[in-house]
Protein backbone atom coordinates (compact mmCIF):
# COMPACT_ATOMS: atom_id res chain seq x y z
CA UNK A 1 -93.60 -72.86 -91.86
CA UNK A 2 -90.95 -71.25 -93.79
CA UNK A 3 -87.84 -70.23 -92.06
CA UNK A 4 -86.76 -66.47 -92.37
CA UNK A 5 -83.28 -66.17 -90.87
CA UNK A 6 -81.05 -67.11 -87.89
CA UNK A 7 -82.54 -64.13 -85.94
CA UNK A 8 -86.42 -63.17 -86.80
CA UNK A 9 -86.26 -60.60 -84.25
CA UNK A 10 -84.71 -58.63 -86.46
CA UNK A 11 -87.47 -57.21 -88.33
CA UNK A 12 -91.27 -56.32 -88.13
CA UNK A 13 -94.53 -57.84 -88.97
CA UNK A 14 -97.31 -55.84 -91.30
CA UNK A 15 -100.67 -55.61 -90.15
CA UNK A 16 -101.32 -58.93 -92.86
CA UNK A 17 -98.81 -60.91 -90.57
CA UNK A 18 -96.12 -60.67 -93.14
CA UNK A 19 -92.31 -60.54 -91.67
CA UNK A 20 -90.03 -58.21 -93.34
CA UNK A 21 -86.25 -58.42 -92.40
CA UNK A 22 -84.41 -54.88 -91.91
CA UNK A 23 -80.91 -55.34 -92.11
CA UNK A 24 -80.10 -51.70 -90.85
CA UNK A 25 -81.81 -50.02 -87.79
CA UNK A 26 -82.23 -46.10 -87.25
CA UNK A 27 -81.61 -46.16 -83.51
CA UNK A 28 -82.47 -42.13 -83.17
CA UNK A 29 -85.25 -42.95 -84.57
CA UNK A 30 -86.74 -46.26 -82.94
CA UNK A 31 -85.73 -44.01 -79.83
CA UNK A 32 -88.15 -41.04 -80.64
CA UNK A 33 -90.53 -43.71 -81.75
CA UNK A 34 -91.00 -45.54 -78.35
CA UNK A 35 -90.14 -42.62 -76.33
CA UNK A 36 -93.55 -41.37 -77.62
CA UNK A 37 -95.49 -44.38 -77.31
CA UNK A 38 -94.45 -45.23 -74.07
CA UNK A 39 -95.02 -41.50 -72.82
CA UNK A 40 -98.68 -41.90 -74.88
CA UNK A 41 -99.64 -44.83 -72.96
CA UNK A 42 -98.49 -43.39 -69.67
CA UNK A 43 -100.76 -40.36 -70.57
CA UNK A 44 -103.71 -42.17 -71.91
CA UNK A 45 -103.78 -44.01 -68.26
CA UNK A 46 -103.32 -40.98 -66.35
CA UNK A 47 -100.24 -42.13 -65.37
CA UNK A 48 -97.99 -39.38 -65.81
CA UNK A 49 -99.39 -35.52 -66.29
CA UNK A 50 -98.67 -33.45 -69.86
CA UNK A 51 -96.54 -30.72 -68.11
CA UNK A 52 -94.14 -33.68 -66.45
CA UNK A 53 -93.98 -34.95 -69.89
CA UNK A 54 -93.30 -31.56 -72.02
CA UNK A 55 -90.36 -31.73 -69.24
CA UNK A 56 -88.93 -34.73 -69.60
CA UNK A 57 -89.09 -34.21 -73.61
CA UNK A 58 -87.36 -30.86 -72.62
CA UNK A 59 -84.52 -32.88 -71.34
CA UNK A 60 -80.95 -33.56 -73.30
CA UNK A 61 -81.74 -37.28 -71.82
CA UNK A 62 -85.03 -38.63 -71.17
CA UNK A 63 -83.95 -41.70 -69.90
CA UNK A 64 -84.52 -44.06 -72.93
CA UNK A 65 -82.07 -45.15 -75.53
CA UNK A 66 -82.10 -47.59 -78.19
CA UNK A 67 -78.19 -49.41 -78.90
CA UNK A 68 -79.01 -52.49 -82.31
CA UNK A 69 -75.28 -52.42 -83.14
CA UNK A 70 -74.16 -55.06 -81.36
CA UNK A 71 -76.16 -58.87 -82.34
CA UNK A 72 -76.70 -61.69 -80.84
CA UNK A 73 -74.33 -64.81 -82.16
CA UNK A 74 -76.68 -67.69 -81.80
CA UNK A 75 -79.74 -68.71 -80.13
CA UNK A 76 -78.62 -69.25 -76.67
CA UNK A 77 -77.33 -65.56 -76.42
CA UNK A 78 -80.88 -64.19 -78.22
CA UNK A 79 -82.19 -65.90 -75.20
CA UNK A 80 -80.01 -64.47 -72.42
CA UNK A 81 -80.66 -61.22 -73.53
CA UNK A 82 -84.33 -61.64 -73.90
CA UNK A 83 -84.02 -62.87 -70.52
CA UNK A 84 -82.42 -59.72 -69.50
CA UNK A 85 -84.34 -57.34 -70.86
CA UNK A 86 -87.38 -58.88 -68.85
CA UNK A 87 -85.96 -59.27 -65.65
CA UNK A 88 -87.24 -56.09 -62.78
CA UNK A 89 -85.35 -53.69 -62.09
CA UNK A 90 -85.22 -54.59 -57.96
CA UNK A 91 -87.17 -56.86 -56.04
CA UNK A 92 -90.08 -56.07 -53.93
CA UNK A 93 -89.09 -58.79 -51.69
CA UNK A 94 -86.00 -56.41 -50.95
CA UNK A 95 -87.26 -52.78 -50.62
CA UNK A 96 -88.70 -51.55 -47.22
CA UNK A 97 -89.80 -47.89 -45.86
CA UNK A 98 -88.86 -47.14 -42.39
CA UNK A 99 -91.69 -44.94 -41.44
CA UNK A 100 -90.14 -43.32 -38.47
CA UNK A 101 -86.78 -42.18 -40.84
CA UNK A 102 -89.55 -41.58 -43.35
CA UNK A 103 -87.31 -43.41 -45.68
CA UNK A 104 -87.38 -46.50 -48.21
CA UNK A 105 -84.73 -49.49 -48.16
CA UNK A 106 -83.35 -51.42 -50.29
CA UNK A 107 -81.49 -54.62 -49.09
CA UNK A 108 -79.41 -56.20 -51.76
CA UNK A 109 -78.19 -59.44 -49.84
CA UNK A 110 -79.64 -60.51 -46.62
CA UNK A 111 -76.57 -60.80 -44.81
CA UNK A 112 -75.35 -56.93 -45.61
CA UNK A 113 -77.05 -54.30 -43.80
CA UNK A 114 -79.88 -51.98 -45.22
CA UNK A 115 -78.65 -49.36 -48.30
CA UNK A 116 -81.05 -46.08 -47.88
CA UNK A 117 -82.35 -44.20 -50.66
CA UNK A 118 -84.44 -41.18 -50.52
């Protein structure tokens, strides 16, 4: 195994399994890129409906955004962020509905009261 930089994240493999190392990222585009898979996928799966999506491409933000300026130092940061960029959103274990407010809950700490969102 050969080695092929401090960070081999930083790159892409070709359909042979070849890595190949890009040094300089087009955010816009890697943007437009997995906007449009993501929004495919959804789509494919029924997931999401062609006129909600011609909407959401209609928007000046659609909600994703792609940032490779900043890098990772060393492994141990490459890992937090990895880390990071897995972790949910919010925890199931903390979001309720109150059916008689016809609301849902979301309770960030046990010992502080209920925060509603509609």
């Amino acid at each position: 195994m050969r080695s092929i930089g401090l960070f081999p994240t930083e790159g892409g493999t070709a359909l042979d399994g070849a890595f190949h190392r890009i040094s300089n990222f087009n955010d816009g585009l890697i943007q437009k890129l997995f906007t449009h898979e993501v929004f495919s996928l959804l789509l494919a799966k029924k997931l999401i409906g062609l006129s909600l999506m011609q909407k959401i491409f209609s928007w000046r933000h659609t909600g994703f955004n792609v940032h490779s300026k900043v890098r990772a130092r060393d492994r141990k940061e490459t890992e937090r962020v990895g880390k990071y960029m897995i972790r949910p959103l919010l925890s199931l274990q903390h979001l309720s509905f109150d059916e008689t407010e016809g609301k849902v809950c979301y309770q960030y700490d046990k010992s502080q009261p209920k925060e509603e969102r509609n």
